[in-house]
C-alpha atoms as a PDB file:
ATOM      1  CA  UNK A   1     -73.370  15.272  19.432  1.00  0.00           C
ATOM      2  CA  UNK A   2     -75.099  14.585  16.070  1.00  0.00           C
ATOM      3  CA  UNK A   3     -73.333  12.479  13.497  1.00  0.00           C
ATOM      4  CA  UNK A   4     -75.030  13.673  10.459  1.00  0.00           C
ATOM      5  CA  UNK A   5     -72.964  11.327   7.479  1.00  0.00           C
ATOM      6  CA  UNK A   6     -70.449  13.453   5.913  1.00  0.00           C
ATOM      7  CA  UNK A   7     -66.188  13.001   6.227  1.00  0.00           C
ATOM      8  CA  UNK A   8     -64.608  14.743   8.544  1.00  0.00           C
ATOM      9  CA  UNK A   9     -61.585  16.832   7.351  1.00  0.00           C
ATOM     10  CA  UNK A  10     -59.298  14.657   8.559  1.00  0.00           C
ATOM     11  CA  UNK A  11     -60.403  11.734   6.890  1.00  0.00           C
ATOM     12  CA  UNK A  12     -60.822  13.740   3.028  1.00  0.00           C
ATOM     13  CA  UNK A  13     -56.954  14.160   4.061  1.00  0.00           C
ATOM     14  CA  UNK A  14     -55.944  10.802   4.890  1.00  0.00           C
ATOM     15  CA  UNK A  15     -57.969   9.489   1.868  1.00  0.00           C
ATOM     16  CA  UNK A  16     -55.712  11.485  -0.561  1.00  0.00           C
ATOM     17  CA  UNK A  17     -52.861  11.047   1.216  1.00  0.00           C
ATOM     18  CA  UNK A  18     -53.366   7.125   0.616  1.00  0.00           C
ATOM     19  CA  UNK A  19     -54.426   7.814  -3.335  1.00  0.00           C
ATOM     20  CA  UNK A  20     -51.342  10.040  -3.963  1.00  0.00           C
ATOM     21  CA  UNK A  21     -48.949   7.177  -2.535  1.00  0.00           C
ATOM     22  CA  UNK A  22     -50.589   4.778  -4.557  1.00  0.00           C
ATOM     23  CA  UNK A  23     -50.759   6.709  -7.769  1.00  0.00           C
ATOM     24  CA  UNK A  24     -47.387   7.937  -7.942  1.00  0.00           C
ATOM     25  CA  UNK A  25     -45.142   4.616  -8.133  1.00  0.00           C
ATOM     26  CA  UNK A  26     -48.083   3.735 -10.950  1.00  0.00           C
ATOM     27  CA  UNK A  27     -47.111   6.856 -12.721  1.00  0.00           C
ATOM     28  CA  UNK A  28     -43.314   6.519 -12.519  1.00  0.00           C
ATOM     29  CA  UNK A  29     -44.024   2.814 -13.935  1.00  0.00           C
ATOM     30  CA  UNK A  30     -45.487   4.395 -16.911  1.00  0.00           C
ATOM     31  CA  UNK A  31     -43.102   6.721 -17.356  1.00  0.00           C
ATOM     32  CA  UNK A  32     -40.702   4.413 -17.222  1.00  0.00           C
ATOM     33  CA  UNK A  33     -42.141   1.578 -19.717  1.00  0.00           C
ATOM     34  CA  UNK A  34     -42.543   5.407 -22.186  1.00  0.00           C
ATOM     35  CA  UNK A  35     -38.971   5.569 -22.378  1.00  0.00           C
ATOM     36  CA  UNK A  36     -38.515   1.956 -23.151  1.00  0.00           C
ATOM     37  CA  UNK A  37     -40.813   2.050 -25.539  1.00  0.00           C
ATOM     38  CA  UNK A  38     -39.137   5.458 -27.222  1.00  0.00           C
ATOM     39  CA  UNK A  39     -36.017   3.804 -27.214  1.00  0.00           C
ATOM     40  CA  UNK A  40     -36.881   0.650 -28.677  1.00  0.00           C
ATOM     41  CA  UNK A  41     -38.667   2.430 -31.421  1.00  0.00           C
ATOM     42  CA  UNK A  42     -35.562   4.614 -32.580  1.00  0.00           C
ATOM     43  CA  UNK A  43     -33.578   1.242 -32.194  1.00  0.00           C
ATOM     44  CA  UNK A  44     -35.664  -0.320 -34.267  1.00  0.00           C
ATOM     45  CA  UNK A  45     -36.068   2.829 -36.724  1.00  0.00           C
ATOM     46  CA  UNK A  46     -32.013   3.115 -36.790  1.00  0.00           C
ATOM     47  CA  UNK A  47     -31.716  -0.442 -37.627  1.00  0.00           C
ATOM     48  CA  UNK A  48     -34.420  -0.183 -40.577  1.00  0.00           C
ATOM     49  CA  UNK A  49     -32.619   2.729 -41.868  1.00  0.00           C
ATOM     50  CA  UNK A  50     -28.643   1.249 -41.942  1.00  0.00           C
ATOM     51  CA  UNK A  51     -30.672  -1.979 -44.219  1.00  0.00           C
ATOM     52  CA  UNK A  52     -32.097   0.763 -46.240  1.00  0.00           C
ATOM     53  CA  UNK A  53     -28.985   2.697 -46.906  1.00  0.00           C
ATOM     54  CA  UNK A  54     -26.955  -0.436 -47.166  1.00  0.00           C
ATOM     55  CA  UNK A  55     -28.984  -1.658 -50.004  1.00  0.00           C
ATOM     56  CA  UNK A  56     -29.489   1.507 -51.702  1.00  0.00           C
ATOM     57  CA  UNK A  57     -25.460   1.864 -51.748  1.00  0.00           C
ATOM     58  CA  UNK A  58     -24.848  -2.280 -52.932  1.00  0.00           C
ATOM     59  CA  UNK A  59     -27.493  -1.328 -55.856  1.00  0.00           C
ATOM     60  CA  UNK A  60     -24.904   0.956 -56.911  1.00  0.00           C
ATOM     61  CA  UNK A  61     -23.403  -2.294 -58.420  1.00  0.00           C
ATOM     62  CA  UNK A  62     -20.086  -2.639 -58.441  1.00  0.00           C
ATOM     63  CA  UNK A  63     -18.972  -0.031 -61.312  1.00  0.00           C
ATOM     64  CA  UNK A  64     -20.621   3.235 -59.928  1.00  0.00           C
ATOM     65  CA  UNK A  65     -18.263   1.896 -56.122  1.00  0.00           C
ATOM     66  CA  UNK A  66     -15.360   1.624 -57.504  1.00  0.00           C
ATOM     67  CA  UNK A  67     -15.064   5.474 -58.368  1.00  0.00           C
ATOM     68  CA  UNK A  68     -16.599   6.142 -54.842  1.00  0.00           C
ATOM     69  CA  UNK A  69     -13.723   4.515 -53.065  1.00  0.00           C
ATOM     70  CA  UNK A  70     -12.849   6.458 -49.800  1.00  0.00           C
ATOM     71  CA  UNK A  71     -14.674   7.153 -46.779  1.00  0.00           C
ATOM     72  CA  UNK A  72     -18.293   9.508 -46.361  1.00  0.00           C
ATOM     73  CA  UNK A  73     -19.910  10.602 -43.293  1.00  0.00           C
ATOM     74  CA  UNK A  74     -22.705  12.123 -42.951  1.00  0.00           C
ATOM     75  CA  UNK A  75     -24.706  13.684 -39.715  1.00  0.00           C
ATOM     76  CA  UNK A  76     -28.012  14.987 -39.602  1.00  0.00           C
ATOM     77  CA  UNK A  77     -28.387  18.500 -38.528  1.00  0.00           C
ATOM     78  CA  UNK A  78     -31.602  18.421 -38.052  1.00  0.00           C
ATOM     79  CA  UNK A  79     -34.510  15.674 -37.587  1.00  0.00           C
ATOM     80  CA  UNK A  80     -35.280  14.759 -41.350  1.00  0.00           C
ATOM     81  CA  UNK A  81     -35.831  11.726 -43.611  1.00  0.00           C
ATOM     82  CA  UNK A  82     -33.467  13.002 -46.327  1.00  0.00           C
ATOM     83  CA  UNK A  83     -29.587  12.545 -46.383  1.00  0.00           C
ATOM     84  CA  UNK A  84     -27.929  15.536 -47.301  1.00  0.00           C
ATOM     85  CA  UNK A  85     -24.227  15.926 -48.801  1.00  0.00           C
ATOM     86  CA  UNK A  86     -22.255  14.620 -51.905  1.00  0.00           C
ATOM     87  CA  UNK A  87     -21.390  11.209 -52.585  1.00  0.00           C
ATOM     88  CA  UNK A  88     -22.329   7.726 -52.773  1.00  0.00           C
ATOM     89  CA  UNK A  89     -25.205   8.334 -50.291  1.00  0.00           C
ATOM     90  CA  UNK A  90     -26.320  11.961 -52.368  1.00  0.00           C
ATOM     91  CA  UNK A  91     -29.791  12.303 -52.714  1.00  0.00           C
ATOM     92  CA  UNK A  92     -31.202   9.082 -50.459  1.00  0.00           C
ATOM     93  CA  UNK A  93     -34.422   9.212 -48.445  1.00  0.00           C
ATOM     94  CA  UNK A  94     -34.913   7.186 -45.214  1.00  0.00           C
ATOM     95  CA  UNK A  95     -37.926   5.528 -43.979  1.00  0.00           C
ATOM     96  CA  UNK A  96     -37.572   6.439 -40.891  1.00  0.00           C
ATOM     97  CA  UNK A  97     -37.194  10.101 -39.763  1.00  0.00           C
ATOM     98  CA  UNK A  98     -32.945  10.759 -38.991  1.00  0.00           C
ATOM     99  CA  UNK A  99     -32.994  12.468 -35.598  1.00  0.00           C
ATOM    100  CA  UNK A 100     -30.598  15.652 -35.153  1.00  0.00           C
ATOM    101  CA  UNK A 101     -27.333  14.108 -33.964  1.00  0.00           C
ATOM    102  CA  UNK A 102     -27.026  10.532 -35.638  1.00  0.00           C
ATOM    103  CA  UNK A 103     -24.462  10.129 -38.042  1.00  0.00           C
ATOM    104  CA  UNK A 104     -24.182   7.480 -41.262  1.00  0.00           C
ATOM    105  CA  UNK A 105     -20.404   5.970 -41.892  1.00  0.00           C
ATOM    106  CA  UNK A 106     -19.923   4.807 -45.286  1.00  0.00           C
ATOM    107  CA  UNK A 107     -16.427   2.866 -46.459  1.00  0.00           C
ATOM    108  CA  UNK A 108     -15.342   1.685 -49.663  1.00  0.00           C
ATOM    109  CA  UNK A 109     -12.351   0.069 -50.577  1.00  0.00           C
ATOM    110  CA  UNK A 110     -10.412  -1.990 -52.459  1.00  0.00           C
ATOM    111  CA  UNK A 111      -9.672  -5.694 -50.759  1.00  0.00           C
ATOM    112  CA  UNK A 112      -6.071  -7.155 -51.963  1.00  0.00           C
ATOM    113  CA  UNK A 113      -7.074 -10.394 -53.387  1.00  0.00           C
ATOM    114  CA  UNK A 114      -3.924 -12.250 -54.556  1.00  0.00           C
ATOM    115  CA  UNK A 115      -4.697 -15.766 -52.813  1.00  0.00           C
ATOM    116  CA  UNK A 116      -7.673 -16.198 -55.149  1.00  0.00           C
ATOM    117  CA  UNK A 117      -7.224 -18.405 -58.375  1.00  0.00           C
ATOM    118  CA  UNK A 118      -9.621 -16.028 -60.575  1.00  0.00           C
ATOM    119  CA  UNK A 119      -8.135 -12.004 -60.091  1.00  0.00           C
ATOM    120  CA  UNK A 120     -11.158 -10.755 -59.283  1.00  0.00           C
ATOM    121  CA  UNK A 121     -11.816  -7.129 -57.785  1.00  0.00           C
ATOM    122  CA  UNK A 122     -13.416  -7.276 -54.680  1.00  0.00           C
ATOM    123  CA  UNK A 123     -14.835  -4.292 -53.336  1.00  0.00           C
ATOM    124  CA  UNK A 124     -15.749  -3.945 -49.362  1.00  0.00           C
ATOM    125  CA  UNK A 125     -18.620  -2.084 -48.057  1.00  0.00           C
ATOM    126  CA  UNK A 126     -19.383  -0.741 -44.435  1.00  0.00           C
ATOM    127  CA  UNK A 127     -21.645   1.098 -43.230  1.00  0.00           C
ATOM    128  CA  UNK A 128     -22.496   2.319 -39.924  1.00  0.00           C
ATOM    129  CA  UNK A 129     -25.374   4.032 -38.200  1.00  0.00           C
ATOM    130  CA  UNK A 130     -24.756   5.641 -34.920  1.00  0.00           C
ATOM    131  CA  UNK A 131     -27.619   6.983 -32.885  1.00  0.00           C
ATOM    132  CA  UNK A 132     -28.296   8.393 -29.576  1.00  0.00           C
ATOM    133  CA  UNK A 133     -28.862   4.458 -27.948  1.00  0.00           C
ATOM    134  CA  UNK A 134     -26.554   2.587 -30.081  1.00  0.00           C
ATOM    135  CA  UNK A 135     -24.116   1.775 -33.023  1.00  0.00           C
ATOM    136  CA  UNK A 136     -25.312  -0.326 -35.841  1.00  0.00           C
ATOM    137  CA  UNK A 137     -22.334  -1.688 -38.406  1.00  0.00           C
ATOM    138  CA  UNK A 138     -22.709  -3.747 -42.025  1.00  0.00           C
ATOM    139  CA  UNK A 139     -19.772  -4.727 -43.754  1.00  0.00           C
ATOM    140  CA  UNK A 140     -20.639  -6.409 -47.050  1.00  0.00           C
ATOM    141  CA  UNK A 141     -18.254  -7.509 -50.047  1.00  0.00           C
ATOM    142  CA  UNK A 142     -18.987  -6.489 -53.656  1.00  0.00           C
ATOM    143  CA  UNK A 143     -17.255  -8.178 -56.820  1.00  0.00           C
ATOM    144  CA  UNK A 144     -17.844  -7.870 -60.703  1.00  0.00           C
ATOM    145  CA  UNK A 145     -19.491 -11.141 -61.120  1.00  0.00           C
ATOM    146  CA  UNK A 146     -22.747  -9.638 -59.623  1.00  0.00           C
ATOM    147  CA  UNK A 147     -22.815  -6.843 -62.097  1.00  0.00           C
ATOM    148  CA  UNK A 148     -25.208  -7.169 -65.106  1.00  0.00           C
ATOM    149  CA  UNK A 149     -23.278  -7.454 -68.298  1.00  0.00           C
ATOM    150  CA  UNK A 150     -24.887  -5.545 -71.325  1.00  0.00           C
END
């Protein structure tokens, strides 16, 4: 019989057969280093945002807190870079797009301060930031002193 050059069937089979085995653990690799990547990024968005709120809420000063004592939550119903609701956090644009689901915690209150010589109001701040991958939390104290004086 003449050999004329070409693959037999059976060999075009096996050849796949060898590429597909190869190719697919390389795929699921990628696949896997996507999610990573996604994650990281909304991590990494998430924590942007809680700074962002934070230090739009301490700008505030101390004045415009005390008459938002209490406690605010907020939850986005929908992917957007815009908090919506009343309170201290009314009206405040992200940086970073606020995916459907994550909520923003925001406490005020009033810290009892009767072991310091000077009776100053102090004024404590959290906020927290909870996504789909993780909980973020700042707690900051505000007092008078950093207020501007006119």
């Amino acid at each position: 019989m003449k050999k004329d050059g070409g693959f037999t069937y059976v060999e075009i089979v096996v050849s796949i057969t060898i590429f597909i085995l190869g190719i697919i653990p390389a795929m699921e690799i990628n696949r896997m280093i996507l999610e990573i990547d996604r994650k990281y990024c909304a991590i990494e968005n998430a924590v942007k945002n809680i700074e962002m709120v934070e230090k739009v809420v301490r700008s505030k000063g101390y004045k415009k807190l005390n008459n938002y004592l209490g406690e605010y939550k907020y939850e986005f119903l929908e992917d957007s870079y815009f908090i919506k609701g009343s309170g201290v956090l009314e009206n405040i644009e992200l940086l970073f797009l606020g995916r459907k689901g994550e909520e923003i915690f925001v406490k005020i209150e009033r810290l009892d301060n009767r072991s310091v010589v000077e009776e100053k109001d102090i004024l404590s701040l959290k906020v927290e930031y909870k996504t789909k991958y993780k909980k973020f939390e700042i707690i900051r104290l505000i007092t008078d002193i950093e207020e501007y004086y006119e």
